[in-house]
Protein backbone atom coordinates (compact mmCIF):
# COMPACT_ATOMS: atom_id res chain seq x y z
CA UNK A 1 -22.02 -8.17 -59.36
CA UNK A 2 -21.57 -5.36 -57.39
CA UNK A 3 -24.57 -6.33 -54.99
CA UNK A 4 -22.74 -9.53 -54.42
CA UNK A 5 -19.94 -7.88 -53.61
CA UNK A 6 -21.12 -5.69 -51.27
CA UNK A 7 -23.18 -8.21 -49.59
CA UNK A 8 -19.65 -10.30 -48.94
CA UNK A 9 -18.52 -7.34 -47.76
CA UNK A 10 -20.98 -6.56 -45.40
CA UNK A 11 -21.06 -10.45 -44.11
CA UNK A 12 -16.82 -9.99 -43.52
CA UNK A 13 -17.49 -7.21 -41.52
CA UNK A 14 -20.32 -8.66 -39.23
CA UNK A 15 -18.13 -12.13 -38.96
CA UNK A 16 -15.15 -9.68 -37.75
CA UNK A 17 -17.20 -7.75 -35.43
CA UNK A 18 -19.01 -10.94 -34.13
CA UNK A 19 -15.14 -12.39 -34.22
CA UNK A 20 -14.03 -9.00 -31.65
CA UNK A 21 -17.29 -9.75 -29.47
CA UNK A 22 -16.23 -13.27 -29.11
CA UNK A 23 -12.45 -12.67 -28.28
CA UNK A 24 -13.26 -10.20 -25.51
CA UNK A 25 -11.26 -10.55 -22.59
CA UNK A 26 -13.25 -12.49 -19.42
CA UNK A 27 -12.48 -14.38 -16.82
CA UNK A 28 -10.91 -13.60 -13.17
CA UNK A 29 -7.86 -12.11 -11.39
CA UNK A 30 -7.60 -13.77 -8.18
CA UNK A 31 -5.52 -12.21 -5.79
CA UNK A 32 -4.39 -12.64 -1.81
CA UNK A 33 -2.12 -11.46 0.96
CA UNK A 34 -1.47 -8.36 3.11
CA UNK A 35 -4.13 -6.56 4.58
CA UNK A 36 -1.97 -3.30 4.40
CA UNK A 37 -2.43 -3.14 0.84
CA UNK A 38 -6.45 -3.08 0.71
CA UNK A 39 -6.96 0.94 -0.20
CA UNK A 40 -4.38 0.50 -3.02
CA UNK A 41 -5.52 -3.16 -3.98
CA UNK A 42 -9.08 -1.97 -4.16
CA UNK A 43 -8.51 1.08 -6.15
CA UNK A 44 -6.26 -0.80 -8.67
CA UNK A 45 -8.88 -3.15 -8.93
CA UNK A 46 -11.87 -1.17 -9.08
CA UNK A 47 -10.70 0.68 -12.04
CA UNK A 48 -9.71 -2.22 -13.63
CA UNK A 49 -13.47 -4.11 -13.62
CA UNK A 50 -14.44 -0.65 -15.01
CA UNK A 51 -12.02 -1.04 -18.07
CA UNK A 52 -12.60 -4.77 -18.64
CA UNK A 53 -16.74 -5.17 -17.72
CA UNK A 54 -16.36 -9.03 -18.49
CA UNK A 55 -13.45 -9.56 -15.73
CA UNK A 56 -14.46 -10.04 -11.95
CA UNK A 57 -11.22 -9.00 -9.90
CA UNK A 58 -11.14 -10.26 -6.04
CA UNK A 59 -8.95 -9.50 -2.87
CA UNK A 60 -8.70 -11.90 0.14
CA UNK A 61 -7.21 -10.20 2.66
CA UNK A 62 -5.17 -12.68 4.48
CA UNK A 63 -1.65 -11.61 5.58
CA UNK A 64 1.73 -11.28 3.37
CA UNK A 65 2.50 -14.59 4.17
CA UNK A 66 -0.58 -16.75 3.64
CA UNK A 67 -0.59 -14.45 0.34
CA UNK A 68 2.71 -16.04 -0.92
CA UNK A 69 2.08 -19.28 0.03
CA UNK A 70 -1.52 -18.99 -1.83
CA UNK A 71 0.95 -18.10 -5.11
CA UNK A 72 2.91 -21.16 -4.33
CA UNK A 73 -0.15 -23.58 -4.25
CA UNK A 74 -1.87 -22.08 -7.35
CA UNK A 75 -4.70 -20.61 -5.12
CA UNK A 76 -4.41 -17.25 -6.30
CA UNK A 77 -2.84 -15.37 -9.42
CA UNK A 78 -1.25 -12.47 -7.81
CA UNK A 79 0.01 -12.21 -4.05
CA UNK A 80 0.34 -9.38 -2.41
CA UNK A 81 3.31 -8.62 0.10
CA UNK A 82 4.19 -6.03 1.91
CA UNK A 83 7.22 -7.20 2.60
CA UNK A 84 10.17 -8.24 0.59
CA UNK A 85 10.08 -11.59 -0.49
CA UNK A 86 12.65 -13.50 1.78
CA UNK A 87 15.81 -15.94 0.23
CA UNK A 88 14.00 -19.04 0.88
CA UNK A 89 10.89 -17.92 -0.95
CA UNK A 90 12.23 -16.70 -4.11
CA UNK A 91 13.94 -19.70 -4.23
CA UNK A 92 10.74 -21.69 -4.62
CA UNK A 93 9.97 -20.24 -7.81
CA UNK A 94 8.18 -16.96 -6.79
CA UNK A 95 9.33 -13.14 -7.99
CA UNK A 96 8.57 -10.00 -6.29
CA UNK A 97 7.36 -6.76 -8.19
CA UNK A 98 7.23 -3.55 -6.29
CA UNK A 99 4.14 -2.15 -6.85
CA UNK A 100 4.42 0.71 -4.26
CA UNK A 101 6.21 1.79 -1.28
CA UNK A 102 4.40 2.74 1.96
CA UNK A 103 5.35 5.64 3.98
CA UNK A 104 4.51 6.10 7.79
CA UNK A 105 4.74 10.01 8.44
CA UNK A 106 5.57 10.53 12.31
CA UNK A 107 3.11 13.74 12.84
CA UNK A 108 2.95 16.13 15.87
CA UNK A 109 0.76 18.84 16.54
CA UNK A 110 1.76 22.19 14.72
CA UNK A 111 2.53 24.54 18.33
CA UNK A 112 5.15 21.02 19.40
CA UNK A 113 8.59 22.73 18.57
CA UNK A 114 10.25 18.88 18.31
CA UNK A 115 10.81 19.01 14.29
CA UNK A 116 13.32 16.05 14.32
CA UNK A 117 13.77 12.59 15.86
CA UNK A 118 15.48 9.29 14.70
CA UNK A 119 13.63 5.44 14.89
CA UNK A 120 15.49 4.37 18.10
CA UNK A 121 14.14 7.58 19.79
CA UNK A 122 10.68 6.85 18.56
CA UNK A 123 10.78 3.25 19.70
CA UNK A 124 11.64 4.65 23.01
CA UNK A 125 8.86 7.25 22.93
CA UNK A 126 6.33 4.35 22.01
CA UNK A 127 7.29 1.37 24.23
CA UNK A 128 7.36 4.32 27.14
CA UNK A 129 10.79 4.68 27.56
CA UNK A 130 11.06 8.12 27.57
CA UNK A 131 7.55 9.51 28.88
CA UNK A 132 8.23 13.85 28.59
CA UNK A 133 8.86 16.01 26.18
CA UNK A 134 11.66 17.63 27.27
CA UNK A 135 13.31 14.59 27.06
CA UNK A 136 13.13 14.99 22.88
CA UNK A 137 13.96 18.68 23.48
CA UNK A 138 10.27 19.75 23.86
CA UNK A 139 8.20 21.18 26.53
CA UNK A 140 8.02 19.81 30.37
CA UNK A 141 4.68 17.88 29.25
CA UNK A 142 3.78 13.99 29.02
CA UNK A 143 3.71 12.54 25.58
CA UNK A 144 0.77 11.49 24.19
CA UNK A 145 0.83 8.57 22.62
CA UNK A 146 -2.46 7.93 19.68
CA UNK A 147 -1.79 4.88 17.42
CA UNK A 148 -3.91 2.38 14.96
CA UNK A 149 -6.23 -0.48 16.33
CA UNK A 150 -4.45 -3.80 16.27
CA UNK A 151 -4.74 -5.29 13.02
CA UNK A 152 -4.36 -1.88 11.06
CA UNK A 153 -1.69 -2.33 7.83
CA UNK A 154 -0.29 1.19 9.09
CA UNK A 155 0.43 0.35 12.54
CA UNK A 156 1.77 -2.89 11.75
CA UNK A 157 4.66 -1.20 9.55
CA UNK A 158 5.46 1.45 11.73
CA UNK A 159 5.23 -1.28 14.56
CA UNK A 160 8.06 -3.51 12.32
CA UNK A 161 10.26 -1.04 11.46
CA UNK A 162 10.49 0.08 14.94
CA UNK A 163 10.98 -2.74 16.44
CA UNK A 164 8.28 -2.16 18.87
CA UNK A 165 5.60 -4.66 18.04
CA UNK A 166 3.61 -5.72 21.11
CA UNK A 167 5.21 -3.08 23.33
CA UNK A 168 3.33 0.02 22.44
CA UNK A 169 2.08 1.97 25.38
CA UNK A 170 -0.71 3.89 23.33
CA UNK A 171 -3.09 6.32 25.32
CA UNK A 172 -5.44 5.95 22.01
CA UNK A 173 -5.67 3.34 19.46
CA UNK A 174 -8.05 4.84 16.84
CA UNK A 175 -9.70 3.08 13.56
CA UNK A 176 -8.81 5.15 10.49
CA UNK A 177 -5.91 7.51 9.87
CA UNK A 178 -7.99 10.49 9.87
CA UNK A 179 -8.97 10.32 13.46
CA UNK A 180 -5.26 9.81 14.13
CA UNK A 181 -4.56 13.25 12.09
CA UNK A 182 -7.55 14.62 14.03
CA UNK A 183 -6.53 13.74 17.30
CA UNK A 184 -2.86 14.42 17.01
CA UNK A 185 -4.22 18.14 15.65
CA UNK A 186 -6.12 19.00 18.67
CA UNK A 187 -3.62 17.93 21.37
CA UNK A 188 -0.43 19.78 21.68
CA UNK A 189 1.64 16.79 23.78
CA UNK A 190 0.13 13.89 21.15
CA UNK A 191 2.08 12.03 18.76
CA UNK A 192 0.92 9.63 15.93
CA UNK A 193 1.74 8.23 12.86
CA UNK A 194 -0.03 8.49 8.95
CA UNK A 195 0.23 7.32 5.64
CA UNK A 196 2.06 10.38 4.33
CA UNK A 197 -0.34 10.96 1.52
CA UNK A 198 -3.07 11.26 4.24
CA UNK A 199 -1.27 14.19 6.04
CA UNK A 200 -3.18 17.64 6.44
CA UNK A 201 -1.44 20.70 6.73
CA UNK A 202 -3.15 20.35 10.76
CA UNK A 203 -0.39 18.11 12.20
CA UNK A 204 3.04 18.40 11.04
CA UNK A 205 5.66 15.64 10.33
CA UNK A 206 8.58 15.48 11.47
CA UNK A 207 11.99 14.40 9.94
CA UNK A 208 13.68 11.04 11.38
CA UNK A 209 17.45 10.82 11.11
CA UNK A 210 17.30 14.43 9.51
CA UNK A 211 14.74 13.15 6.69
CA UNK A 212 11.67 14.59 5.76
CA UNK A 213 8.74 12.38 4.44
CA UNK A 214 7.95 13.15 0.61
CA UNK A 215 7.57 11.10 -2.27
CA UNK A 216 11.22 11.42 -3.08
CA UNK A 217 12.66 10.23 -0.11
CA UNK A 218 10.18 7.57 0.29
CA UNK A 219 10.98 6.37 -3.62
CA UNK A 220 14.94 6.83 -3.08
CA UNK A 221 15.00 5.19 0.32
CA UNK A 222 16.13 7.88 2.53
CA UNK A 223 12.74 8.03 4.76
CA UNK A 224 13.10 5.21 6.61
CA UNK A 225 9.72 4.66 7.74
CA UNK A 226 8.32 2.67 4.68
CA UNK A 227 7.58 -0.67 3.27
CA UNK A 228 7.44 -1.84 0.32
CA UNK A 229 4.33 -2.56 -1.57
CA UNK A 230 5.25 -6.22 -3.61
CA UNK A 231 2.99 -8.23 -6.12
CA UNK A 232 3.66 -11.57 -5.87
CA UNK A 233 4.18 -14.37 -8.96
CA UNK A 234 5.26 -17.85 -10.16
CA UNK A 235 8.57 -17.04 -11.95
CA UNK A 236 8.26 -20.00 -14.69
CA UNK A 237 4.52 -20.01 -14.50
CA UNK A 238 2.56 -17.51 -17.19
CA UNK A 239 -0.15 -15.86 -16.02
CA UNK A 240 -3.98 -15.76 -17.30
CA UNK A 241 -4.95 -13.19 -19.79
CA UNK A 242 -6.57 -11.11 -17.44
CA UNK A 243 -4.24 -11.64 -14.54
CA UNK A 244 -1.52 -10.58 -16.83
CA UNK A 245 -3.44 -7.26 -18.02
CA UNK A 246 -4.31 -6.54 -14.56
CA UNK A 247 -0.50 -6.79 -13.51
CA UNK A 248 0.60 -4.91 -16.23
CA UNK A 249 -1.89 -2.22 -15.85
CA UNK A 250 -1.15 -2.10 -11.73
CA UNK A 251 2.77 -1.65 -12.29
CA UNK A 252 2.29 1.26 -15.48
CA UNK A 253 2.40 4.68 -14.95
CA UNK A 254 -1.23 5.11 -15.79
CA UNK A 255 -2.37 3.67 -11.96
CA UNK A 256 0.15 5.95 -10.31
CA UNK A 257 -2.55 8.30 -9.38
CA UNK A 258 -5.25 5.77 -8.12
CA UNK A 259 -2.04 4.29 -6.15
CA UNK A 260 -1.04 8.02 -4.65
CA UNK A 261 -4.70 8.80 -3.85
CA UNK A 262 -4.72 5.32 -1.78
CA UNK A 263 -2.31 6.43 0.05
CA UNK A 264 1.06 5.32 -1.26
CA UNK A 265 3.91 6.55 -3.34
CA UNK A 266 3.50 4.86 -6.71
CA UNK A 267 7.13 2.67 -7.60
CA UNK A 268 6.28 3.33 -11.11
């Protein structure tokens, strides 16, 4: 008797491990939108595959607004924004999660004694407007102006907020923010802009409207020079199993770190 019942034991216990195998989570997370958010997107969802082996994760980088119109015609399960959603979209149905927020340091070379400038006096530096230094309270020197290629998520955002899109008189445009930071270091007239968790202690950044870039200012709002980071749903609509575990695992505290190391301030 006690055989027997240690054989029915031992078959329970294989049908409930063979029942755990089964009811492992697979499928995919299909998501689409702003280029800007490709570091952060890719480290989210690189970590995530590694959690969940059976779940393939994608990212089409298509623009903020082809991402929420994928959401709206069920071509993705997550958009990505990085942007505010606007009246008229969250009226169709959609919601807007801030995963992140962006900020755009505005760096300088260490031995430049300009420390402070506001966003009206950087749109005028950058569409050419004012052309010296000493205009800014600097040295009798031209201003150098290094920026991002076209199509770079970081020059587009400092671009909008600005207000100087398609009027930037750069010397440089550069491919990565590094060469930015490197440039900007080695040229004492040069200005740029960074993702502030790319900034080395070579450049420094400066404050706009008497605020200095940091996480906290970026998080409360008072840095102006940021975006928001915003994942994209169907309000009414559920998501999948692994969409949902992905979205829940993107917006928790744990991914704040893979989010900071991609360069933006976690809103979590």
């Amino acid at each position: 008797m006690k055989k027997f019942v240690s054989l029915m034991l031992a078959a329970v216990l294989a049908l409930s491990v063979m029942a755990g195998c089964s009811q492992k989570m697979s499928g995919n997370v299909a998501t689409d939108g702003s280029t800007s958010m490709e570091k952060v997107i890719g480290a989210l969802g690189e970590a995530f595959e590694a959690q969940n082996k059976n779940v393939t994760f994608t990212y089409n980088p298509t623009g903020s607004g082809s991402g929420i119109q994928a959401v709206l015609e069920g071509r993705c399960d997550i958009g990505l924004s990085s942007r505010d959603l606007k009246a008229e979209e969250s009226a169709q149905g959609l919601t807007g999660t801030v995963l992140a927020y962006d900020g755009i340091a505005v760096i300088v070379n260490p031995d430049n004694p300009v420390s402070e400038l506001d966003v009206d006096t950087i749109a005028r530096i950058y569409t050419g407007e004012i052309t010296n230094w000493k205009d800014v309270g600097g040295l009798d020197a031209e201003i150098v102006l290094i920026g991002r290629e076209a199509g770079s998520g970081t020059r587009d955002g400092f671009e909008s907020i600005t207000g100087t899109a398609d009027n930037c008189q750069y010397r440089q445009e550069l491919t990565s923010t590094g060469d930015v930071i490197t440039t900007v270091s080695q040229n004492p007239d040069a200005i740029g802009y960074a993702s502030l968790a790319s900034v080395k202690d070579t450049v420094r950044a400066v404050t706009v409207g008497g605020v200095a870039p940091t996480e906290d200012t970026v998080k409360n709002g008072s840095y102006v020079i940021q975006r928001p980071f915003v994942l994209v749903t169907k309000t009414d609509t559920p998501l999948s199993e692994p969409a949902q575990k992905f979205f829940d695992f993107a917006i928790s505290p744990d991914a704040a770190e893979l989010i900071s190391n991609a360069g933006a301030v976690a809103a979590n």
